[in-house]
PDB file of N, CA and C in Angstrom:
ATOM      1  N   UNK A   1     -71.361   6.153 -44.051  1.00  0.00           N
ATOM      2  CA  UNK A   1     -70.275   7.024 -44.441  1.00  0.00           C
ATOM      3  C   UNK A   1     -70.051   6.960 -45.949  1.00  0.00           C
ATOM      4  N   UNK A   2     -69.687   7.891 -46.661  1.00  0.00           N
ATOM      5  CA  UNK A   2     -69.123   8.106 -48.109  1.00  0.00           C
ATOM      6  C   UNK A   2     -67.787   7.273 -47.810  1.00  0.00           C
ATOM      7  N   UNK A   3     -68.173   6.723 -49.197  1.00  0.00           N
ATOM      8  CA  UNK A   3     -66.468   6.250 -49.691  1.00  0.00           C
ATOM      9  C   UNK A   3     -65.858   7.114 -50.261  1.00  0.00           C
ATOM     10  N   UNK A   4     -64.476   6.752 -49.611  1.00  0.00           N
ATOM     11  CA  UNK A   4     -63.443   7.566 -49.481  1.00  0.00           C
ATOM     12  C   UNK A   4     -62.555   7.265 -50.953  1.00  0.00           C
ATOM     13  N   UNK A   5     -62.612   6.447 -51.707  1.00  0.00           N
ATOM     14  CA  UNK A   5     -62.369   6.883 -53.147  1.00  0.00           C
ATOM     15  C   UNK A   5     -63.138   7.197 -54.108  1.00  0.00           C
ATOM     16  N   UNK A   6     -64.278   7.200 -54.077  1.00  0.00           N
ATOM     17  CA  UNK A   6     -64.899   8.472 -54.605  1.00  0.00           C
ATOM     18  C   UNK A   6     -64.610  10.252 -55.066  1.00  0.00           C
ATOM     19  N   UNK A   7     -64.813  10.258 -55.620  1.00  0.00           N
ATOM     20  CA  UNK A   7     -64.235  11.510 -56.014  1.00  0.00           C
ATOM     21  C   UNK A   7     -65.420  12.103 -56.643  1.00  0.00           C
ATOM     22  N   UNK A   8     -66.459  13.334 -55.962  1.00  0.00           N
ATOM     23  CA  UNK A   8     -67.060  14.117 -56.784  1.00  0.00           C
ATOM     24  C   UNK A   8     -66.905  15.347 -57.422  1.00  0.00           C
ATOM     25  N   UNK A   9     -66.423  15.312 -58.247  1.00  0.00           N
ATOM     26  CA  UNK A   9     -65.703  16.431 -59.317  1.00  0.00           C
ATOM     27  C   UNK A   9     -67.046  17.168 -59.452  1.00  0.00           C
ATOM     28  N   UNK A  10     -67.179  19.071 -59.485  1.00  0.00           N
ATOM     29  CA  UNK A  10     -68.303  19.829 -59.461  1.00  0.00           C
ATOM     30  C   UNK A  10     -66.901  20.918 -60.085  1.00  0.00           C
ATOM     31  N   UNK A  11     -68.179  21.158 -61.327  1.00  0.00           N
ATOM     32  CA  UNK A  11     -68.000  22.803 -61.904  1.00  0.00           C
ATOM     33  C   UNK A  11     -68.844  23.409 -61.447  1.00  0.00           C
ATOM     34  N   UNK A  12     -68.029  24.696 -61.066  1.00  0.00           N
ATOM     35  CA  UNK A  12     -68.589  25.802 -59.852  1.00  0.00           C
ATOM     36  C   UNK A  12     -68.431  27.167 -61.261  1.00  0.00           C
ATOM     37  N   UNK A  13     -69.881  27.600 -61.066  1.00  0.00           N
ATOM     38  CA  UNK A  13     -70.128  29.043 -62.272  1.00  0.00           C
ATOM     39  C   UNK A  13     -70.615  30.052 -61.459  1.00  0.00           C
ATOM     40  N   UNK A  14     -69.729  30.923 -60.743  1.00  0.00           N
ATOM     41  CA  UNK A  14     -70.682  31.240 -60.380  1.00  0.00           C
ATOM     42  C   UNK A  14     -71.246  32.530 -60.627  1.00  0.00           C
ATOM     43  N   UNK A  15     -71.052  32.909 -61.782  1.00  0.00           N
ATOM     44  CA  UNK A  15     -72.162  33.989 -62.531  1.00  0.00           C
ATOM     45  C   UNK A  15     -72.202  35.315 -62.176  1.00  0.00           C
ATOM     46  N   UNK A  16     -72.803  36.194 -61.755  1.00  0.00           N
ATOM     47  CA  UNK A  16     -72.875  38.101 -61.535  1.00  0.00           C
ATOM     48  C   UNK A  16     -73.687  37.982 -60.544  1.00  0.00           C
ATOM     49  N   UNK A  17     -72.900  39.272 -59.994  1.00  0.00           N
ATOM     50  CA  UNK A  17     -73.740  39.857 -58.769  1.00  0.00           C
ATOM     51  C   UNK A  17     -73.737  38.794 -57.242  1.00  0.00           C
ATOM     52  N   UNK A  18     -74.974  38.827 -57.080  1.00  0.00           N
ATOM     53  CA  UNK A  18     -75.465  37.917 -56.249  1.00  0.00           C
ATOM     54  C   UNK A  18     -75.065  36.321 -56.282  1.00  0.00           C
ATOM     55  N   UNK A  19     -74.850  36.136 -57.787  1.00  0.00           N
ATOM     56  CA  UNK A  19     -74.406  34.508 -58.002  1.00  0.00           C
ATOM     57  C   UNK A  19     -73.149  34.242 -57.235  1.00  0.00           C
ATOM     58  N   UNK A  20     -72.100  35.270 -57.558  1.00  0.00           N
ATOM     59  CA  UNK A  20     -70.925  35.123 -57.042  1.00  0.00           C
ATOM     60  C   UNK A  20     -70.943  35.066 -55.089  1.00  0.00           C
ATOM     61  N   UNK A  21     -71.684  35.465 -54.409  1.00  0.00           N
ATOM     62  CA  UNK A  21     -72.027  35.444 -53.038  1.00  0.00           C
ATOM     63  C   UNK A  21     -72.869  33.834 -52.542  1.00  0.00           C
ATOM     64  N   UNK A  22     -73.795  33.575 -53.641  1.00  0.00           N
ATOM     65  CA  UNK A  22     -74.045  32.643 -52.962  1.00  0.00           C
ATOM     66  C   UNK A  22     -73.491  31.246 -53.442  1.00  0.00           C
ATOM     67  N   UNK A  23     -72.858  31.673 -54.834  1.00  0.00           N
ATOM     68  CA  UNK A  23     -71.607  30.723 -55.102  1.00  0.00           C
ATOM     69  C   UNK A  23     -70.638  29.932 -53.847  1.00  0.00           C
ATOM     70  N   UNK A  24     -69.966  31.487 -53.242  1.00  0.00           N
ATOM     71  CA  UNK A  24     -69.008  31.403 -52.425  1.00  0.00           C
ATOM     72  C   UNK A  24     -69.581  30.901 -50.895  1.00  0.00           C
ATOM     73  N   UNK A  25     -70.985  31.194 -50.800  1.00  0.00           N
ATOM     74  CA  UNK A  25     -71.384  30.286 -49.433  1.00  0.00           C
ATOM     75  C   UNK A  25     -71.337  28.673 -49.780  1.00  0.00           C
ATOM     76  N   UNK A  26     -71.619  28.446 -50.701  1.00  0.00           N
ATOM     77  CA  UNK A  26     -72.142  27.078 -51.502  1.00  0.00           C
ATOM     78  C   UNK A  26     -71.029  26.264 -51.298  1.00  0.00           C
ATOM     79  N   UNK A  27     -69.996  26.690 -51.977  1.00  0.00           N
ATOM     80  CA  UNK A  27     -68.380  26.250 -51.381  1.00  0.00           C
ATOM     81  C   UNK A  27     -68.297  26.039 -50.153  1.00  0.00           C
ATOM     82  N   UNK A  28     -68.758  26.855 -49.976  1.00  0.00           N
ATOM     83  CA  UNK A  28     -67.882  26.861 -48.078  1.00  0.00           C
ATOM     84  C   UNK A  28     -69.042  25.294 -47.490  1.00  0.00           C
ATOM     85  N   UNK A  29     -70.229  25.946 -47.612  1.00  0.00           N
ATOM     86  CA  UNK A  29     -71.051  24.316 -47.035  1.00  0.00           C
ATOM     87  C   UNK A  29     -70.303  23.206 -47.667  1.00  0.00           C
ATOM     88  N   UNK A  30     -70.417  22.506 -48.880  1.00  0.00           N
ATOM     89  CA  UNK A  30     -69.904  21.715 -49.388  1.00  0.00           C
ATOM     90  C   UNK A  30     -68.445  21.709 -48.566  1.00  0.00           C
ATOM     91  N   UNK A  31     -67.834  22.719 -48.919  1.00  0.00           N
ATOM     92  CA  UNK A  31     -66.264  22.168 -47.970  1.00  0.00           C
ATOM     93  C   UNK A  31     -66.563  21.909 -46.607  1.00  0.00           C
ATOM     94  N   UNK A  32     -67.325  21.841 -45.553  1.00  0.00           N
ATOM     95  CA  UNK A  32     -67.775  21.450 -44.427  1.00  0.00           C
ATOM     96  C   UNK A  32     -68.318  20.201 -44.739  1.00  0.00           C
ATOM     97  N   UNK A  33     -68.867  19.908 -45.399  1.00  0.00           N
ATOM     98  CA  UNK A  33     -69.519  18.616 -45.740  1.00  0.00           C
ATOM     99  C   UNK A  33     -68.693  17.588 -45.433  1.00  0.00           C
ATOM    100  N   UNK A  34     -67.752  17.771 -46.900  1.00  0.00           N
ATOM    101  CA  UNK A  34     -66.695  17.234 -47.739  1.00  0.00           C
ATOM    102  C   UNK A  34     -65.568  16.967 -46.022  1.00  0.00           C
ATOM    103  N   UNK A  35     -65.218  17.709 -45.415  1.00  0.00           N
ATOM    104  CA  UNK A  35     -64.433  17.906 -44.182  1.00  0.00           C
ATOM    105  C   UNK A  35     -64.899  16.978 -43.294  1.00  0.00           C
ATOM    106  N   UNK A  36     -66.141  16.817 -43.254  1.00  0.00           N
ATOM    107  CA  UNK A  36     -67.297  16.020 -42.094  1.00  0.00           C
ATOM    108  C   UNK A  36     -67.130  14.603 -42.678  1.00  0.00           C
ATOM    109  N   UNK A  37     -67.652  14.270 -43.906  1.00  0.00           N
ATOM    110  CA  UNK A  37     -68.454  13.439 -44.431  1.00  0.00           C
ATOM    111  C   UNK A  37     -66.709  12.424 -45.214  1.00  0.00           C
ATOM    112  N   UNK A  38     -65.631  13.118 -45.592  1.00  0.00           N
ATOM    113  CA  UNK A  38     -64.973  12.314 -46.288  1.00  0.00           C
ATOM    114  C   UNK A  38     -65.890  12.589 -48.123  1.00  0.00           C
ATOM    115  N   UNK A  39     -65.933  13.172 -48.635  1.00  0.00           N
ATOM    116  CA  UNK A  39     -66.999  13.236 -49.839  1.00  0.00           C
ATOM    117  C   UNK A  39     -66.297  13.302 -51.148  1.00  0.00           C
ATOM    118  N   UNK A  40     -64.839  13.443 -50.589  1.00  0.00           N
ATOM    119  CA  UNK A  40     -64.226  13.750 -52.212  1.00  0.00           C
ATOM    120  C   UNK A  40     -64.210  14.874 -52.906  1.00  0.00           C
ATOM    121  N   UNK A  41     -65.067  16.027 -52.493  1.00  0.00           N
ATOM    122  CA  UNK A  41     -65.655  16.608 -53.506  1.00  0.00           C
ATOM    123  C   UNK A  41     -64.308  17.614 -53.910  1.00  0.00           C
ATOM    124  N   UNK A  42     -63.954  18.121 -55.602  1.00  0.00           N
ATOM    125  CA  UNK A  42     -63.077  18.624 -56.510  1.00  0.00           C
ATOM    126  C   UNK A  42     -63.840  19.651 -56.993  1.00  0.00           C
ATOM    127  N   UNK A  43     -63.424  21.128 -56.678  1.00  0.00           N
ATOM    128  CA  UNK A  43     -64.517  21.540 -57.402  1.00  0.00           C
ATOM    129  C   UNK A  43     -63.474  23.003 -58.126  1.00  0.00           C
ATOM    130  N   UNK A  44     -63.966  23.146 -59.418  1.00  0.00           N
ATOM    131  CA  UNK A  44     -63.562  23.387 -60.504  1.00  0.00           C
ATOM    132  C   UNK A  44     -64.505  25.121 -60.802  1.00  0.00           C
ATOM    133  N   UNK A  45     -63.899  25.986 -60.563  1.00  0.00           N
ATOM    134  CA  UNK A  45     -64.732  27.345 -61.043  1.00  0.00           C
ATOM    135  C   UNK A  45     -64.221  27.605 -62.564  1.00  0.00           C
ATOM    136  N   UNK A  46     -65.373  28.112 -62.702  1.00  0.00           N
ATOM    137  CA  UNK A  46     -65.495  28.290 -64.589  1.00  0.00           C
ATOM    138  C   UNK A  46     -66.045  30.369 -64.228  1.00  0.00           C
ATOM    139  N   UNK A  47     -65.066  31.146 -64.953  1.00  0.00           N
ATOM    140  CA  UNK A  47     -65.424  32.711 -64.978  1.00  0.00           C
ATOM    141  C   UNK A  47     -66.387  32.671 -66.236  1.00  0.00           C
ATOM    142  N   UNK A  48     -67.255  32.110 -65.832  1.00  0.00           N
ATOM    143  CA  UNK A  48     -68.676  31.959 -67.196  1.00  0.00           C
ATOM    144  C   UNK A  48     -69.525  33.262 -67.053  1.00  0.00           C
ATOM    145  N   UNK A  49     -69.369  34.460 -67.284  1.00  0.00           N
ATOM    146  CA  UNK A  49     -70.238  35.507 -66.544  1.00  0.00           C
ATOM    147  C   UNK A  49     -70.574  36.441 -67.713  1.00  0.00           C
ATOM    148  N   UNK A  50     -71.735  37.502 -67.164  1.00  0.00           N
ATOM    149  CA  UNK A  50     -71.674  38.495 -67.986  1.00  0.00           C
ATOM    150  C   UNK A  50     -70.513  39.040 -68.345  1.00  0.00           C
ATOM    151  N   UNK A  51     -69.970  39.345 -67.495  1.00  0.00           N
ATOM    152  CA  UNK A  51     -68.359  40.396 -67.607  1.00  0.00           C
ATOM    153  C   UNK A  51     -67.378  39.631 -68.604  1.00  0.00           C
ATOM    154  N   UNK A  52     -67.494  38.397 -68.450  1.00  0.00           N
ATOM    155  CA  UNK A  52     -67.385  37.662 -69.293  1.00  0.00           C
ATOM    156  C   UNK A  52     -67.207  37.836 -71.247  1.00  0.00           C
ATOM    157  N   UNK A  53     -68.875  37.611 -71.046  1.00  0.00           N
ATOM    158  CA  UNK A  53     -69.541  38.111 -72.364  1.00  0.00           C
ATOM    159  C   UNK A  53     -69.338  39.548 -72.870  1.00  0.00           C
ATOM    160  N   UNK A  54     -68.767  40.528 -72.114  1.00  0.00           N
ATOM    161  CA  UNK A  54     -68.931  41.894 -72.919  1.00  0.00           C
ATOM    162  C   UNK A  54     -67.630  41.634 -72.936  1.00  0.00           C
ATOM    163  N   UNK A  55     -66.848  41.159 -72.639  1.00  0.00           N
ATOM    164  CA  UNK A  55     -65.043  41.563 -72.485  1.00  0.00           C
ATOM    165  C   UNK A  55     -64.911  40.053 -74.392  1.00  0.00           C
ATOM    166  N   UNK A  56     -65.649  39.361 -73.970  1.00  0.00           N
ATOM    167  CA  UNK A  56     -65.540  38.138 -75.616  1.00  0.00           C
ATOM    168  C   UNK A  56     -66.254  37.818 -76.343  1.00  0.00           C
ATOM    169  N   UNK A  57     -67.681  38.231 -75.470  1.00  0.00           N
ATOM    170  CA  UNK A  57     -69.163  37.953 -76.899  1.00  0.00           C
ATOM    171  C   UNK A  57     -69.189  36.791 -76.559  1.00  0.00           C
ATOM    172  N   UNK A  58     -69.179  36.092 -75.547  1.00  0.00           N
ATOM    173  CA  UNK A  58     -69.534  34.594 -75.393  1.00  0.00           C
ATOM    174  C   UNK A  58     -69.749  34.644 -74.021  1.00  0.00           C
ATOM    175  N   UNK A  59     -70.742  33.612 -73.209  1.00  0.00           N
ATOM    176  CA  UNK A  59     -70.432  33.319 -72.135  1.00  0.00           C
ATOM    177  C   UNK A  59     -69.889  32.581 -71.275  1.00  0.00           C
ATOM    178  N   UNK A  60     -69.374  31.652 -72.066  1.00  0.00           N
ATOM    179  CA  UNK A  60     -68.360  30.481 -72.514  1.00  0.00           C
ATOM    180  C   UNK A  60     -67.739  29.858 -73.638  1.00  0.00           C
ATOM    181  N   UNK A  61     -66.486  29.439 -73.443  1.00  0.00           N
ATOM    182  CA  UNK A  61     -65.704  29.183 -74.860  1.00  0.00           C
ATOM    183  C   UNK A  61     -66.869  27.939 -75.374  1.00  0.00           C
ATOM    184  N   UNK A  62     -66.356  27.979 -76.800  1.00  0.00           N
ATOM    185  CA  UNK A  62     -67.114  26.946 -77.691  1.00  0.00           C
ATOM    186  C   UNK A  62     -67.424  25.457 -77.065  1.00  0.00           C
ATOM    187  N   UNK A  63     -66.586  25.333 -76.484  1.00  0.00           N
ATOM    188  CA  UNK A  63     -66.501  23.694 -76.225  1.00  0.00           C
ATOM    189  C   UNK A  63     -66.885  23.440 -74.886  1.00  0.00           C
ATOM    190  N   UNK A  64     -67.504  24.866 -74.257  1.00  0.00           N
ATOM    191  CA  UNK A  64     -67.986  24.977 -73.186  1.00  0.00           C
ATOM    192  C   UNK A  64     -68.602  23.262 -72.380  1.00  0.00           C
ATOM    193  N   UNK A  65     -70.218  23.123 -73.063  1.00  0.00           N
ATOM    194  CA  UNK A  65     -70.779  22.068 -72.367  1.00  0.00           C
ATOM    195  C   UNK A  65     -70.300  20.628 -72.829  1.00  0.00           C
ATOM    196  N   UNK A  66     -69.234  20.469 -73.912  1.00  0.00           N
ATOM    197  CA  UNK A  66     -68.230  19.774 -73.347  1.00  0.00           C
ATOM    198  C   UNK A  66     -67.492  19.324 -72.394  1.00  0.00           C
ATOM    199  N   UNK A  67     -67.354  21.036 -72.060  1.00  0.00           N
ATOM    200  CA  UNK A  67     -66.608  20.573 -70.635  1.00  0.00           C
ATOM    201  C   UNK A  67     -66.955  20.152 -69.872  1.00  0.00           C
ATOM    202  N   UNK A  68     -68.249  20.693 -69.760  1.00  0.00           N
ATOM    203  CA  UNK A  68     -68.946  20.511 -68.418  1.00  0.00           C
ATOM    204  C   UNK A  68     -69.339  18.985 -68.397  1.00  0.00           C
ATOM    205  N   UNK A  69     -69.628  18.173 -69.182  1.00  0.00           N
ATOM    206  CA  UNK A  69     -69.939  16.857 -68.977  1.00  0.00           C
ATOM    207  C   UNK A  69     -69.275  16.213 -68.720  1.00  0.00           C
ATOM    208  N   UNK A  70     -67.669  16.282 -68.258  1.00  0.00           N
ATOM    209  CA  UNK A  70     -66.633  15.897 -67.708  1.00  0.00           C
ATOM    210  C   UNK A  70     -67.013  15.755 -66.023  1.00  0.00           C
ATOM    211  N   UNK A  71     -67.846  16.634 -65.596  1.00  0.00           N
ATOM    212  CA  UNK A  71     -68.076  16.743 -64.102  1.00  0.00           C
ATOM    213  C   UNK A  71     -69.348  15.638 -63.797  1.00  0.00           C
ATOM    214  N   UNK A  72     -69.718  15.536 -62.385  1.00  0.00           N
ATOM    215  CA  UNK A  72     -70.805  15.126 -61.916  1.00  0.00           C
ATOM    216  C   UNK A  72     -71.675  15.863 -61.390  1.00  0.00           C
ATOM    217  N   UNK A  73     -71.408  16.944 -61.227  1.00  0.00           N
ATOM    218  CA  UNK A  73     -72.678  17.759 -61.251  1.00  0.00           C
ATOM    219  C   UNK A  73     -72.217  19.241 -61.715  1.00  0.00           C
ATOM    220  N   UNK A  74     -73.113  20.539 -61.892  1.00  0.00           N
ATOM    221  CA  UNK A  74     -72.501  21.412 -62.257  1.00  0.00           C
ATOM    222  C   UNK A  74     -73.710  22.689 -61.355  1.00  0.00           C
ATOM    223  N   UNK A  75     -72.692  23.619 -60.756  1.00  0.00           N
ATOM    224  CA  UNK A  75     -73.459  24.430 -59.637  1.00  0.00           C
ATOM    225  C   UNK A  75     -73.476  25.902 -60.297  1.00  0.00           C
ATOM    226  N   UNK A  76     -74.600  26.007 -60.270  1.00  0.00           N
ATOM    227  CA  UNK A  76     -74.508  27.532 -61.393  1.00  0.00           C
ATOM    228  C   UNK A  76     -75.495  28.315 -60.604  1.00  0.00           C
ATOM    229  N   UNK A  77     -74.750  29.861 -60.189  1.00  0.00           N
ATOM    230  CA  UNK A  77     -75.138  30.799 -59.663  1.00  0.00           C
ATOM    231  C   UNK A  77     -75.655  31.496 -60.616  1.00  0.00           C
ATOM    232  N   UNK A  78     -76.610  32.802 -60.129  1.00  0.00           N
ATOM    233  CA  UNK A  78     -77.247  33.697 -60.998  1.00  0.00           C
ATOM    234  C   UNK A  78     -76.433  34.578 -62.123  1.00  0.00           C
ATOM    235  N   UNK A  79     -76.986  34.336 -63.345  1.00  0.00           N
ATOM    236  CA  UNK A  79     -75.941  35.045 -64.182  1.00  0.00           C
ATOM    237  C   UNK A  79     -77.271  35.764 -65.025  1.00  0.00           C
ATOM    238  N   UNK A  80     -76.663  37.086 -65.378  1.00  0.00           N
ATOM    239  CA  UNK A  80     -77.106  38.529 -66.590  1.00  0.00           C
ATOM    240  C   UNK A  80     -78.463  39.227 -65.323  1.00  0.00           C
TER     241      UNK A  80
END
């Protein structure tokens, strides 16, 4: 069994189109997991997308992969 203070913190991106679909299955397994297993898992969506980029010219703020190294893993759907 996972220990139960554990905590796996995940940034969830999940990107255009298609990313955003299999983003949202990806969640859902993991939350079955997480439900089953005791796993901890925290998970954190980032609107990192094209739509993104035309609405600010970026596809993330500056300090972006900053952020991201705050997590333990990082789940990135199809993006552009």
């Amino acid at each position: 069994m996972a220990n139960p203070t554990k905590s796996r913190h995940i940034a969830l991106i999940p990107g255009d189109g298609i990313g955003v679909e299999v983003a949202a299955s990806a969640r859902a397994v993991l939350a079955a997991l997480d439900a089953r297993y005791d796993l901890g898992i925290r998970i954190d969506e980032f609107d990192w997308s094209c739509e993104r980029y035309l609405e600010t010219g970026a596809l993330m703020p500056p300090d972006g992969l900053d952020t991201l190294r705050a997590y333990d893993a990082v789940l990135l759907g199809a993006v552009g």
